[in-house]
N, C-alpha and C. Protein backbone atom coordinates (compact mmCIF):
# COMPACT_ATOMS: atom_id res chain seq x y z
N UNK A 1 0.84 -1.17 0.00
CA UNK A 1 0.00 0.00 0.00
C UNK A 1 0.89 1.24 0.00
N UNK A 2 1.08 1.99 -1.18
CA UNK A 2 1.83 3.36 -0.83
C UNK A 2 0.93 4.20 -0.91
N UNK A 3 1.74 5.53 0.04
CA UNK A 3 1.38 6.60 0.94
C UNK A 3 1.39 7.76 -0.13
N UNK A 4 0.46 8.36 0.14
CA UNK A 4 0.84 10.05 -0.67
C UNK A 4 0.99 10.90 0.32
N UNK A 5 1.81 12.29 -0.57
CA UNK A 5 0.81 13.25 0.80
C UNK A 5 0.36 14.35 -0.05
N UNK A 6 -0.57 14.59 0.50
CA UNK A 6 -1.81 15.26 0.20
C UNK A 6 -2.15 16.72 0.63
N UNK A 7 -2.09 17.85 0.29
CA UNK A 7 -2.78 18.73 0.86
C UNK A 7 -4.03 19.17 0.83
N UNK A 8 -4.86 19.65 1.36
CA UNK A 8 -5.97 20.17 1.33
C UNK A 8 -6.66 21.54 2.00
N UNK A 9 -7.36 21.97 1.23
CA UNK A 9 -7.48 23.74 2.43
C UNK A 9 -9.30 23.38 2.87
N UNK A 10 -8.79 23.18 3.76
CA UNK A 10 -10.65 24.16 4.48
C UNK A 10 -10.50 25.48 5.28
N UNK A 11 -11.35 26.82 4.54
CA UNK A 11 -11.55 27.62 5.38
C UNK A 11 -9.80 28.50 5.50
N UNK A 12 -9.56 28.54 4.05
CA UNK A 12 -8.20 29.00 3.81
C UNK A 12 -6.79 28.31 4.86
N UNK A 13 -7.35 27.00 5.07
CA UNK A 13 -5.84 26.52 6.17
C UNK A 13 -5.88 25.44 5.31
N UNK A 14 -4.61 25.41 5.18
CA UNK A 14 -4.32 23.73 4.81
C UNK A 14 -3.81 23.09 5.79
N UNK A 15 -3.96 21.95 4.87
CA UNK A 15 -3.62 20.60 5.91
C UNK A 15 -2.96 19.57 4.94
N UNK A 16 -1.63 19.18 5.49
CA UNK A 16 -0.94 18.20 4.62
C UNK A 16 -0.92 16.98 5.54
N UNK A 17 -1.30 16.26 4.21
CA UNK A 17 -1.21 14.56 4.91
C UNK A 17 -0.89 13.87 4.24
N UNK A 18 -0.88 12.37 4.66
CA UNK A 18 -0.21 11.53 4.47
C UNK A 18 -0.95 10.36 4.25
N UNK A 19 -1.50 9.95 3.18
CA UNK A 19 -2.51 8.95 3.44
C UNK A 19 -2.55 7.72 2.48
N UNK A 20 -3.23 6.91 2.51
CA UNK A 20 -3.20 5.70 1.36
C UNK A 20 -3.27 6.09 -0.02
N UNK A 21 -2.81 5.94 -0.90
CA UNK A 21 -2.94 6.99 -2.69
C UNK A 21 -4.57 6.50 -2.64
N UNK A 22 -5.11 5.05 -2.21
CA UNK A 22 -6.71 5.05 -3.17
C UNK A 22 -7.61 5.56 -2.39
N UNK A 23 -7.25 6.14 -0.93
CA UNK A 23 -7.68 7.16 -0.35
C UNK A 23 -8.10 8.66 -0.30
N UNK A 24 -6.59 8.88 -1.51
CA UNK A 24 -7.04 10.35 -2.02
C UNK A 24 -8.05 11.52 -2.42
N UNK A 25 -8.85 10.34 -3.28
CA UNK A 25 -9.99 11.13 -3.94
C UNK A 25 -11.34 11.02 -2.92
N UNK A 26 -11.32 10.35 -1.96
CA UNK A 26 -12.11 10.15 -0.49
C UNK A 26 -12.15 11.65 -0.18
N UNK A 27 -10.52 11.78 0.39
CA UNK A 27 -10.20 12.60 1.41
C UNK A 27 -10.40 14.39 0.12
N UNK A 28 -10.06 14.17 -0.66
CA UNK A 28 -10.16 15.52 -1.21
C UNK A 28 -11.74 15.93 -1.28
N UNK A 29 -12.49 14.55 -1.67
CA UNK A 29 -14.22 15.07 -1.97
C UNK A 29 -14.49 15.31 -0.58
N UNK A 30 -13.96 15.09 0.90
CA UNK A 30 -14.42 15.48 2.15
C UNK A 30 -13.94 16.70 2.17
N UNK A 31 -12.72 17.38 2.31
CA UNK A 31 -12.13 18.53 3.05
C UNK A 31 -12.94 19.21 1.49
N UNK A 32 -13.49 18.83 0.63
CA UNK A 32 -13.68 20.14 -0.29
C UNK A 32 -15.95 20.06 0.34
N UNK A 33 -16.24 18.92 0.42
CA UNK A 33 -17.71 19.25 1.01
C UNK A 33 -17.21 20.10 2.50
N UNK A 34 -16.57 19.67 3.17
CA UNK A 34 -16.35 20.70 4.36
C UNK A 34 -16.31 21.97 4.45
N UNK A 35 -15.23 22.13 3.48
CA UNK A 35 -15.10 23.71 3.32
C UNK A 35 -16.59 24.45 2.80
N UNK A 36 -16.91 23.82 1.73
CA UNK A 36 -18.52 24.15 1.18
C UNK A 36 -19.74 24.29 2.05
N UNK A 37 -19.58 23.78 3.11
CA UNK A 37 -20.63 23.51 4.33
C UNK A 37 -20.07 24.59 5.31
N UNK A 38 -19.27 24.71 5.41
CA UNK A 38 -18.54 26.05 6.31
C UNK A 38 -18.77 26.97 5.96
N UNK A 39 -18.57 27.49 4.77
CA UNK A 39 -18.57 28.15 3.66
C UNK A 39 -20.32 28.72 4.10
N UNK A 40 -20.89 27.82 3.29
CA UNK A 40 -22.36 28.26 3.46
C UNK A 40 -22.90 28.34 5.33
N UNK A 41 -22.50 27.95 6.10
CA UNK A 41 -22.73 28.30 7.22
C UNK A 41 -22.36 29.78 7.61
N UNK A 42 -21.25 30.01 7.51
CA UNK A 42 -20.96 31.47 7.41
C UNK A 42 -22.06 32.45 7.07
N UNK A 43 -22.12 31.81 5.60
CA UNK A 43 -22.69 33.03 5.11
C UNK A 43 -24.14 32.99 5.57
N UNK A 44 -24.51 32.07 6.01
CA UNK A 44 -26.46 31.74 6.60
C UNK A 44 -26.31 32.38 7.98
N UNK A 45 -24.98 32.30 8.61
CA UNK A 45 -25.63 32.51 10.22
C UNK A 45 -24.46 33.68 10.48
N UNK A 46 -23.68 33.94 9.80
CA UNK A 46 -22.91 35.21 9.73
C UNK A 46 -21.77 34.77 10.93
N UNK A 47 -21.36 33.99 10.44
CA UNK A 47 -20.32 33.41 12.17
C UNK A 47 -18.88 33.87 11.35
N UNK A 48 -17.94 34.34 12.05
CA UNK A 48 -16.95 34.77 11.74
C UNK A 48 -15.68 33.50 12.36
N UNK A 49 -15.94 32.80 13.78
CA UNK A 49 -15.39 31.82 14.51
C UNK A 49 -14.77 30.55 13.38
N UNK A 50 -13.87 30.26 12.82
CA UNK A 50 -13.89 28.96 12.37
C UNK A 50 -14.13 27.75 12.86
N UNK A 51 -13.47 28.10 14.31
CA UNK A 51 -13.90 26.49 14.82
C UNK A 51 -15.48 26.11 15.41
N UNK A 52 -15.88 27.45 15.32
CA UNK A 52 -17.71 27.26 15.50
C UNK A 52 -17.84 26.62 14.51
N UNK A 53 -17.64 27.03 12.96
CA UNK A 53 -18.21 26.93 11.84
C UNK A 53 -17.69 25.42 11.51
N UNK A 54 -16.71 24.92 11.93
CA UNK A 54 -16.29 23.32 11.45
C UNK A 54 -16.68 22.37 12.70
N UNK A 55 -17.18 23.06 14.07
CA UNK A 55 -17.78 21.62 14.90
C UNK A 55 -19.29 21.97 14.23
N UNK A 56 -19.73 23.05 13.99
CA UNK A 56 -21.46 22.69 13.16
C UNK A 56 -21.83 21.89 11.84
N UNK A 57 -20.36 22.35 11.19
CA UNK A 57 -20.22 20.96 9.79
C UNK A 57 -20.24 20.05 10.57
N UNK A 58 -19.25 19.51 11.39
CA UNK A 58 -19.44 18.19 12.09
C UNK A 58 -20.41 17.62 12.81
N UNK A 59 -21.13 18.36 13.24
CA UNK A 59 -22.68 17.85 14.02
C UNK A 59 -23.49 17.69 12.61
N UNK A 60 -23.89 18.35 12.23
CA UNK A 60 -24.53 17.79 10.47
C UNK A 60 -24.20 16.76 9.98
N UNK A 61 -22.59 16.85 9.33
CA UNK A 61 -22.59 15.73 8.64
C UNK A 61 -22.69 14.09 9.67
N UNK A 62 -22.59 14.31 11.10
CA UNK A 62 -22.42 13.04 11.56
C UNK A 62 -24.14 12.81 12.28
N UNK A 63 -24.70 13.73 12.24
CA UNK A 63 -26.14 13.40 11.94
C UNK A 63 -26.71 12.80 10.66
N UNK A 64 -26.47 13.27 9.83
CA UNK A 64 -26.43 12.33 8.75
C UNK A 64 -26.46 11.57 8.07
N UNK A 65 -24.70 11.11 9.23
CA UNK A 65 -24.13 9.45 8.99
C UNK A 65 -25.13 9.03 10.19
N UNK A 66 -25.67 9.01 11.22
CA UNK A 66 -26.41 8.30 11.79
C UNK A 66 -27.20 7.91 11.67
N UNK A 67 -28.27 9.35 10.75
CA UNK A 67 -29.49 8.85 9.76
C UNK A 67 -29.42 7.84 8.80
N UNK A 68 -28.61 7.61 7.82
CA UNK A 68 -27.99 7.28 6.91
C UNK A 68 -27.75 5.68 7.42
N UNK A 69 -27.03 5.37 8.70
CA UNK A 69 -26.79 3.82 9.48
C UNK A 69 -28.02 3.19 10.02
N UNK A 70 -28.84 4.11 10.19
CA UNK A 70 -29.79 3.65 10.96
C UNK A 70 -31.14 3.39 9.74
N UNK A 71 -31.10 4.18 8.39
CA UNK A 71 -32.24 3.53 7.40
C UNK A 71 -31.34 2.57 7.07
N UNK A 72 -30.16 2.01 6.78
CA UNK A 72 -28.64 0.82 6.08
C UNK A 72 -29.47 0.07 7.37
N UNK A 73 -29.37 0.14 8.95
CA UNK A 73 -29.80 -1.39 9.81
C UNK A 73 -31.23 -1.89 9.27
N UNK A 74 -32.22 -0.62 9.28
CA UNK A 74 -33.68 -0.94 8.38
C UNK A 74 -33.60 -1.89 7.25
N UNK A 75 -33.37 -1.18 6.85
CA UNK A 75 -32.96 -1.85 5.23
C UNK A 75 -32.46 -3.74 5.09
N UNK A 76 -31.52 -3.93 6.07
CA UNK A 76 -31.06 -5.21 6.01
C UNK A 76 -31.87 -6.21 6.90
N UNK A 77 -32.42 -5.49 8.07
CA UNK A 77 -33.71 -6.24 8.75
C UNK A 77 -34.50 -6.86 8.30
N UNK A 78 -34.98 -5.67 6.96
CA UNK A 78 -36.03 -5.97 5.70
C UNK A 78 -35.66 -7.47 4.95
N UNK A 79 -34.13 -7.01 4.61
CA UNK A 79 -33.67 -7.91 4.03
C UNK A 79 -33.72 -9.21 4.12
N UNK A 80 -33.21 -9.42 5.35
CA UNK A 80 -33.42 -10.56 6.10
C UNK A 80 -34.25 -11.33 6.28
N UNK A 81 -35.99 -10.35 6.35
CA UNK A 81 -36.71 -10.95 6.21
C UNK A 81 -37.41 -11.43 5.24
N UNK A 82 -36.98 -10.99 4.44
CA UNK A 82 -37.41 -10.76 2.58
C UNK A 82 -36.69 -12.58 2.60
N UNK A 83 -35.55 -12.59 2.93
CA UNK A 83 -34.79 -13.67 2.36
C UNK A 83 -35.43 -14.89 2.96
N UNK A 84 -35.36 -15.21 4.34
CA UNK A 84 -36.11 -15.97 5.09
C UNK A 84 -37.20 -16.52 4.37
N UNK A 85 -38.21 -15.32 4.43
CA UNK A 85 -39.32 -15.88 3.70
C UNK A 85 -39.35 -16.89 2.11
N UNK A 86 -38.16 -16.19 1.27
CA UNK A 86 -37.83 -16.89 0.29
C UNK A 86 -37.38 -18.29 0.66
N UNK A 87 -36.53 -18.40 1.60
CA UNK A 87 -36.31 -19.70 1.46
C UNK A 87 -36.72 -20.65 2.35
N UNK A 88 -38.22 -20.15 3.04
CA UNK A 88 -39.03 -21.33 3.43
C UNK A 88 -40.09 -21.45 2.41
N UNK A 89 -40.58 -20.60 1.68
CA UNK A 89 -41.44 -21.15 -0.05
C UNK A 89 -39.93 -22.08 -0.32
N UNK A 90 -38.85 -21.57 -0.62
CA UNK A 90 -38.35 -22.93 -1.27
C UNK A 90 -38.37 -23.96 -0.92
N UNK A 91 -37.86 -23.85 0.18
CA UNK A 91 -37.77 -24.70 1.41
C UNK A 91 -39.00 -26.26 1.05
N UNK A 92 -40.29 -25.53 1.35
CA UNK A 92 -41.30 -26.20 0.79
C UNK A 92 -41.69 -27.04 -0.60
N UNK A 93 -41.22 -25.86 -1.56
CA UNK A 93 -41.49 -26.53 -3.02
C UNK A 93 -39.93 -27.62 -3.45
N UNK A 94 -39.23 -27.20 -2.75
CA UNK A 94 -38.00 -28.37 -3.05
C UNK A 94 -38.24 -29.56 -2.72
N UNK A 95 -39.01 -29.83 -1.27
CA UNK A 95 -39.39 -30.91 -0.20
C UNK A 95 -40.58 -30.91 0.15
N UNK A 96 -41.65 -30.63 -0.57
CA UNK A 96 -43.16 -30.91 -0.17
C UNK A 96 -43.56 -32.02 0.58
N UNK A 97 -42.80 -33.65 0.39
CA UNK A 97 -43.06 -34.66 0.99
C UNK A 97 -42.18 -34.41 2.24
N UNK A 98 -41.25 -34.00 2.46
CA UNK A 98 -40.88 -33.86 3.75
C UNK A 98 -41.30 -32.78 4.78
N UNK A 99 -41.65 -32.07 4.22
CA UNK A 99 -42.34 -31.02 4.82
C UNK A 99 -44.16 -31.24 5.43
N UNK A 100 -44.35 -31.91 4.44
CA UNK A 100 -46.16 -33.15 4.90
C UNK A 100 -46.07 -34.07 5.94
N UNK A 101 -44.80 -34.62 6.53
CA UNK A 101 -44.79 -35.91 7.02
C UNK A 101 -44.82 -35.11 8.61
């Protein structure tokens, strides 16, 4: 696995790192939605503070990700039961005589 390093600006600071190369394009589409979410926070609530403006990106976006984990556990519950059900109809039509006795 080789390393790059990487810079990135949010909020006119950069930040150089050091990270996996197939990581890169991860980490650049984050620090560039960050800055964009900062960005527009600013300008909605008129905050001048940066580090106000990047823990309120961070309460958002990790609301989000919670919303986001929590319809993904829904979703596979569903799944689960979706599947189940499939494979007691099979269950049945594979083994009708064993399933009668």
């Amino acid at each position: 696995m080789e390393n790059v390093s990487v810079t990135v600006n949010i909020l006119e600071r950069s930040y150089k790192l050091s990270i996996a190369a197939q990581e890169e394009k991860y980490l650049r589409d984050a620090a560039a939605l960050i800055d964009a979410q900062a960005r527009m926070f600013k300008k909605q609530f008129g905050h001048r503070d940066n580090q106000d403006l990047l823990a309120m990106v961070s309460l958002a976006q990790v609301t989000e990700l919670i919303k986001t984990q929590e319809s993904l556990k829904y979703k596979d519950d569903e799944l689960i039961e979706k599947l189940t059900e499939i494979d007691s109809v099979l269950e049945n039509n594979l083994h009708p005589t064993q399933n009668s006795l």
